[in-house]
Structure formats: C-alpha cells, structure tokens
Protein backbone atom coordinates (compact mmCIF):
# COMPACT_ATOMS: atom_id res chain seq x y z
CA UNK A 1 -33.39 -60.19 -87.57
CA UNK A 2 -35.65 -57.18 -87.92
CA UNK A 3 -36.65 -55.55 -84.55
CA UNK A 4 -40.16 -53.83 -84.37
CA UNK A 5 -40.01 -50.28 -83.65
CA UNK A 6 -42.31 -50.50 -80.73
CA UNK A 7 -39.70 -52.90 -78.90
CA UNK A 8 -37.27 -50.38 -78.75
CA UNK A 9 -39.73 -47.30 -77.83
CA UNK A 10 -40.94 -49.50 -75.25
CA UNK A 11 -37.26 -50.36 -73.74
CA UNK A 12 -36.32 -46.55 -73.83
CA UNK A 13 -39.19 -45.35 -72.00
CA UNK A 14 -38.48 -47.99 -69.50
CA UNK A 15 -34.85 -47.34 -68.98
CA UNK A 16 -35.24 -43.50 -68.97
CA UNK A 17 -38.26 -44.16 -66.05
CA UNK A 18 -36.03 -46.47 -63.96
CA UNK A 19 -33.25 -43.66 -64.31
CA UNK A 20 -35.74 -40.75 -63.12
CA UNK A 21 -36.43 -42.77 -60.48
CA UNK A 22 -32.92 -43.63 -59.10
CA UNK A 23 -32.18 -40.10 -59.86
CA UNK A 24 -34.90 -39.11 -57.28
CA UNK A 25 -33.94 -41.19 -54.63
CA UNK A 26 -30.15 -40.19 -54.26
CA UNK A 27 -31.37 -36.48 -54.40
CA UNK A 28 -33.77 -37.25 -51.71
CA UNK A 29 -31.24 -38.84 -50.14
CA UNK A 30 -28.69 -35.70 -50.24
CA UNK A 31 -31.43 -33.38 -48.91
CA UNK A 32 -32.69 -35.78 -46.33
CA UNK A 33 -28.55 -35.31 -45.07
CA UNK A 34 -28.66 -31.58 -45.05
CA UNK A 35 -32.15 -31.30 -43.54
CA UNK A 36 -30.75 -33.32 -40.86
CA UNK A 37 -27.81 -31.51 -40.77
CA UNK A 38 -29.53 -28.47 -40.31
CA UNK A 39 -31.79 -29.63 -37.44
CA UNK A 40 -28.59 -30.60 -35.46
CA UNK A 41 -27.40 -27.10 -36.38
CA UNK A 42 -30.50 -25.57 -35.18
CA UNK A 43 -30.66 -27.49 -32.19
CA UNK A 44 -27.66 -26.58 -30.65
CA UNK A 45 -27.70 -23.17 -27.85
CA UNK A 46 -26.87 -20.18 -29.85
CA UNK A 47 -24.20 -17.57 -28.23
CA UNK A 48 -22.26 -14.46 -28.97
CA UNK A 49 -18.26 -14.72 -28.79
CA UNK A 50 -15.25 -12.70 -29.49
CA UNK A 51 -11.34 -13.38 -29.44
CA UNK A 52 -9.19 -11.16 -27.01
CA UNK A 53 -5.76 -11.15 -26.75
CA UNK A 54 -3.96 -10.12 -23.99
CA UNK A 55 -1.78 -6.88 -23.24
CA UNK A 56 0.51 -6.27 -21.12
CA UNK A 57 -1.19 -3.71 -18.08
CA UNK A 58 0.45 -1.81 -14.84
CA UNK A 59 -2.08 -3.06 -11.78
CA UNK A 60 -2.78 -0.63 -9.61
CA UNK A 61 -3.45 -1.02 -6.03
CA UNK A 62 -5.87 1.96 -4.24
CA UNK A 63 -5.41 2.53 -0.86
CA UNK A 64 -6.88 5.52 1.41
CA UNK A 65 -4.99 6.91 4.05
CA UNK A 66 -4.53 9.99 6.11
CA UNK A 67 -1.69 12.56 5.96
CA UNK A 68 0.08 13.21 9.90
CA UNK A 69 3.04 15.12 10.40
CA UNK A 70 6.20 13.33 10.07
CA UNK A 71 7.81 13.92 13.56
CA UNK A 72 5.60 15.72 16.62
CA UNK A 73 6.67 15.58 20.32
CA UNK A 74 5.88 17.36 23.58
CA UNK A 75 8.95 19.31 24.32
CA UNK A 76 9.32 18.40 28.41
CA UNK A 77 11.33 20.74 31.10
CA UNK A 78 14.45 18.60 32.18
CA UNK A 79 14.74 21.47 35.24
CA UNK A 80 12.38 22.80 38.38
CA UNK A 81 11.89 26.34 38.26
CA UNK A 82 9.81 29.54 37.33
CA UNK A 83 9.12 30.42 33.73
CA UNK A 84 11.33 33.28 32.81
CA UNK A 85 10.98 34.65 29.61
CA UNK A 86 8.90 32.73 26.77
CA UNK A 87 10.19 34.00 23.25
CA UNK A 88 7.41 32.21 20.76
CA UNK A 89 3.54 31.63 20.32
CA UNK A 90 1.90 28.90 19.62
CA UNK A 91 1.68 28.72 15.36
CA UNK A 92 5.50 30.34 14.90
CA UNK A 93 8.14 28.73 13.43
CA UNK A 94 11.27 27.57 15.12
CA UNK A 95 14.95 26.69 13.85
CA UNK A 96 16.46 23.38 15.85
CA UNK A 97 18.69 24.71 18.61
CA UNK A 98 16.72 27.80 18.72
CA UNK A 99 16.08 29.36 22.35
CA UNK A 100 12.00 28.79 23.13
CA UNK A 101 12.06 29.53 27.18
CA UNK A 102 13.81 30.37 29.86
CA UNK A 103 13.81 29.44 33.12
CA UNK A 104 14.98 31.54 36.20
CA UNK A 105 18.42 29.37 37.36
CA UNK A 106 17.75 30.82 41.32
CA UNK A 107 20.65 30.35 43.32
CA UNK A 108 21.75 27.10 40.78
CA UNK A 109 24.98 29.25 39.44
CA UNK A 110 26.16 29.43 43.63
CA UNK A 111 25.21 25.57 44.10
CA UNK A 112 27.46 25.07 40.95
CA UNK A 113 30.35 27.47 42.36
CA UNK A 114 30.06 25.41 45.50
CA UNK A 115 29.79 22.35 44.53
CA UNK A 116 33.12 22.49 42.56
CA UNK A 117 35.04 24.25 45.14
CA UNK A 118 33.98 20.84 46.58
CA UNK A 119 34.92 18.53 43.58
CA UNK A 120 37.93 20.12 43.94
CA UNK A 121 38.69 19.48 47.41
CA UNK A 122 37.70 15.53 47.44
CA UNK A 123 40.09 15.32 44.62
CA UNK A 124 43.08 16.66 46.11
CA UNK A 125 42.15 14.48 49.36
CA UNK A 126 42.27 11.80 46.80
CA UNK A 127 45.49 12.25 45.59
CA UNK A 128 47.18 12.76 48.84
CA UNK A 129 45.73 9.33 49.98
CA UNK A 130 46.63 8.08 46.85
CA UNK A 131 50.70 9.19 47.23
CA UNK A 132 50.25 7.89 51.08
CA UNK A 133 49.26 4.41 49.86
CA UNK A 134 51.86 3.81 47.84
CA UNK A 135 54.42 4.40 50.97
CA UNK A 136 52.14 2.07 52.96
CA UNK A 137 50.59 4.86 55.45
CA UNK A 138 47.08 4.48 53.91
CA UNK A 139 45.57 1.46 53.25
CA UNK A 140 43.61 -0.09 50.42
CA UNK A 141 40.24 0.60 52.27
CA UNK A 142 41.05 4.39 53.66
CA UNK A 143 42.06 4.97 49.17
CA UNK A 144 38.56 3.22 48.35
CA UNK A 145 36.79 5.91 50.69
CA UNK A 146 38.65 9.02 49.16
CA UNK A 147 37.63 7.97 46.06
CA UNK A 148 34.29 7.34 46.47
CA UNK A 149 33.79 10.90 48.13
CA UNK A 150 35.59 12.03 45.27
CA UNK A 151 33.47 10.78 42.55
CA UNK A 152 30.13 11.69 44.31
CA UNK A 153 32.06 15.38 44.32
CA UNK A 154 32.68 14.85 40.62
CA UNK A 155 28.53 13.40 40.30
CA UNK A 156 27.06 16.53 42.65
CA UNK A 157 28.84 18.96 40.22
CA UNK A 158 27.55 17.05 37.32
CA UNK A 159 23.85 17.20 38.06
CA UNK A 160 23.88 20.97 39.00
CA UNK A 161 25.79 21.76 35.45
CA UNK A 162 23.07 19.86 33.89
CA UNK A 163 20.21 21.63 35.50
CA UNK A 164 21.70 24.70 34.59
CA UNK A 165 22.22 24.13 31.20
CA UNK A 166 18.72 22.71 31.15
CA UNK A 167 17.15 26.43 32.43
CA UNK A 168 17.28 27.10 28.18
CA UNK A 169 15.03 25.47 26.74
CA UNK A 170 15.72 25.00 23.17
CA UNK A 171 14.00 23.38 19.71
CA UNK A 172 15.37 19.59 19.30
CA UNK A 173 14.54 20.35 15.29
CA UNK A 174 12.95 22.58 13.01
CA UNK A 175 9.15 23.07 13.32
CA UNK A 176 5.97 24.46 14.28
CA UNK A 177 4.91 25.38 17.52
CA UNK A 178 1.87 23.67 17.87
CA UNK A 179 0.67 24.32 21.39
CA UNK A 180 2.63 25.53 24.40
CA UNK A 181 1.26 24.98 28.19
CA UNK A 182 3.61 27.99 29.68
CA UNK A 183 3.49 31.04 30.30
CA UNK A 184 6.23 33.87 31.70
CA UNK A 185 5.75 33.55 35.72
CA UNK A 186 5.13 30.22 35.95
CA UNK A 187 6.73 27.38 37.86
CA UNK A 188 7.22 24.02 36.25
CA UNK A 189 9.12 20.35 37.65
CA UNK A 190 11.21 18.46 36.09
CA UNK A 191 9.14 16.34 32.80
CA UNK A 192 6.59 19.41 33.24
CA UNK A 193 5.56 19.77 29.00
CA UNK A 194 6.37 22.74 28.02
CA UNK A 195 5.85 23.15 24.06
CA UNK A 196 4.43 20.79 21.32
CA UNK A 197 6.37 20.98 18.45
CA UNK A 198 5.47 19.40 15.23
CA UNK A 199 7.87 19.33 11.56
CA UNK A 200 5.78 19.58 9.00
CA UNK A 201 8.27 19.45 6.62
CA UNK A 202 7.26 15.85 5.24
CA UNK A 203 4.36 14.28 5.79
CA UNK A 204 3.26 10.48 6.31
CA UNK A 205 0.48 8.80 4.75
CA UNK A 206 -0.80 5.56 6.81
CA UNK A 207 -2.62 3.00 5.12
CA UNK A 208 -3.51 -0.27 5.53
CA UNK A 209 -2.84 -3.11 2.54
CA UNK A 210 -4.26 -6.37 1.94
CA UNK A 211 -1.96 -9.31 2.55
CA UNK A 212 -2.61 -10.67 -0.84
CA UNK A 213 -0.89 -7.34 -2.01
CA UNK A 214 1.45 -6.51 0.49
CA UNK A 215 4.22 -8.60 -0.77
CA UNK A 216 4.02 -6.61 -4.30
CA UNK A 217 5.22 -3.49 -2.69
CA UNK A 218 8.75 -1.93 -2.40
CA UNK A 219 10.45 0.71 0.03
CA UNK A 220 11.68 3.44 -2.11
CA UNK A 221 8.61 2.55 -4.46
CA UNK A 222 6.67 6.01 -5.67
CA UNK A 223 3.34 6.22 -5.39
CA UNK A 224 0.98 8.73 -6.71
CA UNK A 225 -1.16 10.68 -3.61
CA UNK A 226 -4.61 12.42 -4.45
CA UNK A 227 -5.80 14.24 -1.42
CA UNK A 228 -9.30 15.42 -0.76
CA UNK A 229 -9.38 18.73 -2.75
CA UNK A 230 -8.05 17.19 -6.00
CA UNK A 231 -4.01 18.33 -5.66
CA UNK A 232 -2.14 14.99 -6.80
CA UNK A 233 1.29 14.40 -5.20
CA UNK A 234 4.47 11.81 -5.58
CA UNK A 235 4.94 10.11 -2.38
CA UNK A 236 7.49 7.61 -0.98
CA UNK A 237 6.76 4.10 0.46
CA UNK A 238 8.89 4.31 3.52
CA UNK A 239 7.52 1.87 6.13
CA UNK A 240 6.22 -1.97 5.56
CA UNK A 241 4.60 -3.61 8.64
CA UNK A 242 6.12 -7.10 9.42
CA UNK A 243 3.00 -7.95 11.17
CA UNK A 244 -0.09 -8.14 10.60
CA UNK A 245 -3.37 -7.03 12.39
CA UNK A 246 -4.83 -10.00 13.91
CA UNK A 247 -8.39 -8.56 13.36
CA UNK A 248 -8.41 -7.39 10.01
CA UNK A 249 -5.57 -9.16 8.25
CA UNK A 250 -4.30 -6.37 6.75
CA UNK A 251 -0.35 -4.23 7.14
CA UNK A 252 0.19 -0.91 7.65
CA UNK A 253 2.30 0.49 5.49
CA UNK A 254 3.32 4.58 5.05
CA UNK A 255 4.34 6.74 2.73
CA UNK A 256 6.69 9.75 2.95
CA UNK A 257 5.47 12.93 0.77
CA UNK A 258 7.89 15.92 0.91
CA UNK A 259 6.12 19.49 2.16
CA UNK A 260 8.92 22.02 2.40
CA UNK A 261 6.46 24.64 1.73
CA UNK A 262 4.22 23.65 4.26
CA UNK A 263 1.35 23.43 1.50
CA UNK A 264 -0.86 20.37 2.91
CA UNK A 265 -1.57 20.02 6.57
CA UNK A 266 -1.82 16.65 8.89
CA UNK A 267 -5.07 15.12 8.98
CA UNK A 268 -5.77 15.46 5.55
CA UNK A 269 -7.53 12.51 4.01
CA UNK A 270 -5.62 11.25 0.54
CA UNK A 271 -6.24 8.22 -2.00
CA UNK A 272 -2.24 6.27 -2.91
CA UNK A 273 -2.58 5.11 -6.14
CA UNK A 274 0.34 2.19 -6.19
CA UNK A 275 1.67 0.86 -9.47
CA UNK A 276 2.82 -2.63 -9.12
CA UNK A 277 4.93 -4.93 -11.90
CA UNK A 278 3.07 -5.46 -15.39
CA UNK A 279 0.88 -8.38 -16.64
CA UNK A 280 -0.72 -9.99 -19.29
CA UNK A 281 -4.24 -9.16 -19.14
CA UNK A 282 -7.42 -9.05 -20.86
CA UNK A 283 -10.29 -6.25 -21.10
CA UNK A 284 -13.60 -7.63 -20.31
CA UNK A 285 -16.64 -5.82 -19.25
CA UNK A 286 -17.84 -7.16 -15.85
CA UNK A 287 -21.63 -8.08 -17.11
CA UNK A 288 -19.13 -11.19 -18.40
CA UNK A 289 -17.98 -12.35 -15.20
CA UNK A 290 -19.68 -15.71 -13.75
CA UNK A 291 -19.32 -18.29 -10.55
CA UNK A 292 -18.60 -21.57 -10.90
CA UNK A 293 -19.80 -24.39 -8.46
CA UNK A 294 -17.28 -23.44 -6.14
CA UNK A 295 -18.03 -19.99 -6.04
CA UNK A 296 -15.32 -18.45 -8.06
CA UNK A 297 -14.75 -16.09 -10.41
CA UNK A 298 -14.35 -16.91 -13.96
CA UNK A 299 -15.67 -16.45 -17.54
CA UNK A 300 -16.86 -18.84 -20.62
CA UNK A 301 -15.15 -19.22 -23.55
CA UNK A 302 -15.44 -21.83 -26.24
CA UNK A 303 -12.98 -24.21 -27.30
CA UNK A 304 -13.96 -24.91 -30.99
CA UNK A 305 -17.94 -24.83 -30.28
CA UNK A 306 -17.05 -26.35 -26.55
CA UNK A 307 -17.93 -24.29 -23.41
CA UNK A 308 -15.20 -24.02 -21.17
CA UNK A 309 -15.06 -22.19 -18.06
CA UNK A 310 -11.52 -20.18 -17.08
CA UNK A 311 -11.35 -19.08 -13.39
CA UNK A 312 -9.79 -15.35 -13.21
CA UNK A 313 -8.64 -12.61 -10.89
CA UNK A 314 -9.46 -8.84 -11.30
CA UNK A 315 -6.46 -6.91 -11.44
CA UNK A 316 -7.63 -3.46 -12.32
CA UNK A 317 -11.03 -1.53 -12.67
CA UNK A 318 -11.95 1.46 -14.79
CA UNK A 319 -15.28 3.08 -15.37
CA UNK A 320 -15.21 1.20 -19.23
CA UNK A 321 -14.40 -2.15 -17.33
CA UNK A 322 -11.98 -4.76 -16.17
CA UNK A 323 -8.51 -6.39 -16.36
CA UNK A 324 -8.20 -9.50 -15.72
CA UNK A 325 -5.88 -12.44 -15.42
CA UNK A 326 -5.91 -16.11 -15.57
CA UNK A 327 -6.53 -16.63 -19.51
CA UNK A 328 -4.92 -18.33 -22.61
CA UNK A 329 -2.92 -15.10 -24.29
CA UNK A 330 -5.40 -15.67 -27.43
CA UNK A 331 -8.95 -16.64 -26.52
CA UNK A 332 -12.76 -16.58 -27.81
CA UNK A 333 -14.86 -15.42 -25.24
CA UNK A 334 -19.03 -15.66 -24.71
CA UNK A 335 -20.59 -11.89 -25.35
CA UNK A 336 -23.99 -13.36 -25.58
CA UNK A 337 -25.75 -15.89 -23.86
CA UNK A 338 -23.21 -17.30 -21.40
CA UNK A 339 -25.26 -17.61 -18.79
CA UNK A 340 -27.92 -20.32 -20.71
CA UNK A 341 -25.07 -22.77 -21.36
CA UNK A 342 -22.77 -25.28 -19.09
CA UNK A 343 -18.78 -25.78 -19.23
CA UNK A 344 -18.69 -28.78 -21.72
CA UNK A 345 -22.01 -28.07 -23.86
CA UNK A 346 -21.34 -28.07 -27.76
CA UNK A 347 -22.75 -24.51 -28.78
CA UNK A 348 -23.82 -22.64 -32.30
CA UNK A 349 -21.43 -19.20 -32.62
CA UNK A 350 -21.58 -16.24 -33.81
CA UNK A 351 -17.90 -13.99 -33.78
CA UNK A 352 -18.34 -10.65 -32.98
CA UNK A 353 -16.74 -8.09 -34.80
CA UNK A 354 -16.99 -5.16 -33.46
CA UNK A 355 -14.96 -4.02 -30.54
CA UNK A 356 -17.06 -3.88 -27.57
CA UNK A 357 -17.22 -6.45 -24.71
C-alpha cells in the first residue's frame, strides 16, 4: 500500500510537538523543585559559626591580699623594777637571746642569799624529822608539816631566782625593734610592755578565697605575688582556713614569701596569682556568651544546622578573651547572629575561616 507523503509529515510534526511538550513540563517540573528548594534555603535565619577545639589551659585564680610581718609581739617585763640601762632604739636590729634592757635587781640578790640560807634550813629540819619517823618519835602528821615548810622554802627561792633572772631582758628571736615604751630611769611592773619586736624575715600574705575555689588549693603550693610597685615574687601557701566566714562565704588562706633581705615591708598591698590543675578549654571572646531561661551562662552552637545551647563556666580571662569549660572537645560555635535564633531552630551557616572569635 502506498502511503501519501503528507501522512507521514503530518505524524512527525505531531510526535515531535507532543515530545516538546512533555519535554517542557518535566523541566518545569525540575526548576519548580529547586526554586522551592531555594525558598526553604532562603527562609531559614542566617548565622556565622566556627569549630573550636579544646586545649588543655592552667586556670588561674587572682586573689589580693596584704603583706604583714610573719611574727610581731610586745616584748612584756616578767619583773618590778627601775629601768637600768636600755641598749637599742627603736628601728635596730636584734639577734634572739640578745640583751635589750636592764633592770636594777635592788636588794633581789640579798632576798635570794636569804631565802636559800632558808631553803636550806627547812630541808635539814626535814630530814631530821624524816630519820625521827622512821624510829617512831615523829609522827606521820609532824613529817607532813616539815615538808610542807620545806617545799614553800624550796618555792620562795624559786620565785626570787626567777625575778632575778628576769631583770635582763632579752630578744625571744631575731628582729626589728619596732617601738619601745622605756626609757633608762624608769620603773615598770610585772607584764609592763617593754619593746615591740617584729621578724621581718618572711612575710605573710592574707587573702580571702571563694569556696568554689578553695578546695583547688594546696599547702606547699607556689604562688606567684605582684605587689603594688610591679616587683613579682614566689610565695608559699602556708595556711588554709577550715572555716568559713559566715558573712561573706569566703576562707582565709596565707601565703609565706621569704624576705631575708628585708626588701618589702608589712602592709604592702600584693595581687597572688594561683595556678591550679589543667583543663580542657576553649577560647571564646565574651561578646559570645548568652543566658538561658534560667539565667545561666552558656553559648550556641549548631548541631548540623540545629541550635543548641551548652551551659559553661569561665575559667580564665585575658585582655584577648576567655577560657571556658563545659563543651564537646570539637564543636561549631555561632560568631554571628546568635542572639536572633532559639536552642532547637534549624539555621542557614556560614563557617568561618579565619581565626578570630
């Protein structure tokens, strides 16, 4: 059978139509799915994020404190008498069992001669009441009596040795005369002060330490001591308060700096820088930090394109920012933009690459 030729130009402009047109609709169809995809893209809150890894970092505690001498008393007269001789001014240096004052002994050294002559006496009387006793012509009572009057003896002669003794006055340790309230001529009692001394040998540092941090410390831990004019010092940490002060909540603690040279003086104010043990931390600027509902301190980070919200604790500050604890050892971090989205929002990203915070 012979087919015309305008049958078959006829069929192939109508199949090459119905393929155009099928053609068109699946690649309206494709862009219709990226248009929409897109528009979701678009829609979603656009941030700023970066991933930080932790290190590990030495916290350091800051404390300010004052420097005091390490031992200071009030030297007091154990004897009654008039002031001698005085042999140093106040701002000399002593040596411990070195000779300060002197008081006049008065007729002690004749009391003392006497009152052994007596000691001497009641003991003999003791013994021969003793030896009489023991062939029954004392009894137990008239034995009780001569000993009795023989330790009082023994007591009388005791207290006069002491007060003479006590007419020197001598350093208890070596130090500084800070103050002295005698003077050659006069007469002093018994507890009368008679010399401050202070040792300014070492020094102590008081300070007072959170009790959050308190438990983090160590005696026989150095610590590194700035005082007020810039001269940086190792100190000591040689006394931990057990107990706390009920109005502040906080322990003093001390620290023990050596001064042989006498170089830095009590009173002095001084900044203890305290290392504590290492952690794994991460470097954040503070502009980053945020409260959650409950009023703590945290960050946002994304999990995939998921806000999350980590709660952290400052362990150290620097003037380039903070360390800070309470993270995943790898995480990515909002830069940008943190505070216009909520923990559990789907966000669009953008990874920094540089390195600032």
């Amino acid at each position: 059978m012979k087919i015309k030729a305008g049958v078959v130009i006829a069929w192939t402009l109508s199949l090459t139509v119905t393929i155009w047109i099928w053609s068109g609709v699946g690649s309206k169809q494709e862009t219709t799915e990226n248009e929409s995809s897109q528009i979701n893209e678009l829609s979603l809150p656009s941030v700023k994020s970066k991933i930080l890894t932790s290190e590990p970092v030495s916290q350091t505690i800051v404390l300010n404190g004052q420097t005091k001498a390490k031992r200071q008393v009030k030297i007091k007269s154990e004897a009654s008498g008039k002031i001698k001789q005085v042999y140093f001014k106040k701002g000399e240096s002593v040596k411990a069992g070195q000779l300060l004052a002197k008081i006049s002994p008065s007729d002690l050294p004749s009391k003392l001669k006497s009152a052994k002559a007596f000691e001497e006496q009641k003991r003999l009387e003791y013994l021969a009441t003793q030896e009489l006793n023991t062939t029954g012509f004392q009894n137990a009572t008239q034995l009780a009596t001569a000993l009795s009057g023989y330790e009082q003896a023994k007591s009388q002669t005791i207290s006069l040795q002491f007060q003479l003794e006590h007419t020197e006055i001598r350093a208890p340790f070596d130090g500084i005369i800070n103050d002295r309230f005698i003077e050659a001529g006069s007469y002093i009692r018994t507890a009368d002060p008679v010399f401050e001394l202070v040792d300014f040998s070492s020094l102590i540092i008081e300070a007072q330490i959170s009790e959050m941090d308190v438990a983090k410390m160590n005696l026989g831990q150095n610590a590194d001591i700035e005082l007020l004019h810039g001269e940086r010092l190792i100190a000591v940490v040689s006394f931990i308060n057990k107990d706390a002060n009920p109005q502040t909540r906080t322990y003093q603690v001390e620290f023990e700096i050596a001064n042989p040279e006498i170089k830095v003086f009590a009173g002095t104010s001084a900044t203890v820088y305290l290392s504590i043990a290492q952690e794994q931390a991460h470097f954040i600027s503070p502009a980053l930090l945020q409260l959650d509902d409950q009023g703590k301190l945290g960050i946002k980070a994304l999990d995939n394109q998921t806000v999350v919200f980590y709660n952290v604790n400052l362990i150290e500050s620097t003037p380039s920012g903070i360390w800070i604890t309470g993270l995943p050892e790898q995480v990515e971090i909002i830069t940008v933009g943190q505070g216009y989205v909520d923990n559990g929002q789907m966000v669009s990203a953008t990874r920094e690459t540089n390195r600032s915070n």
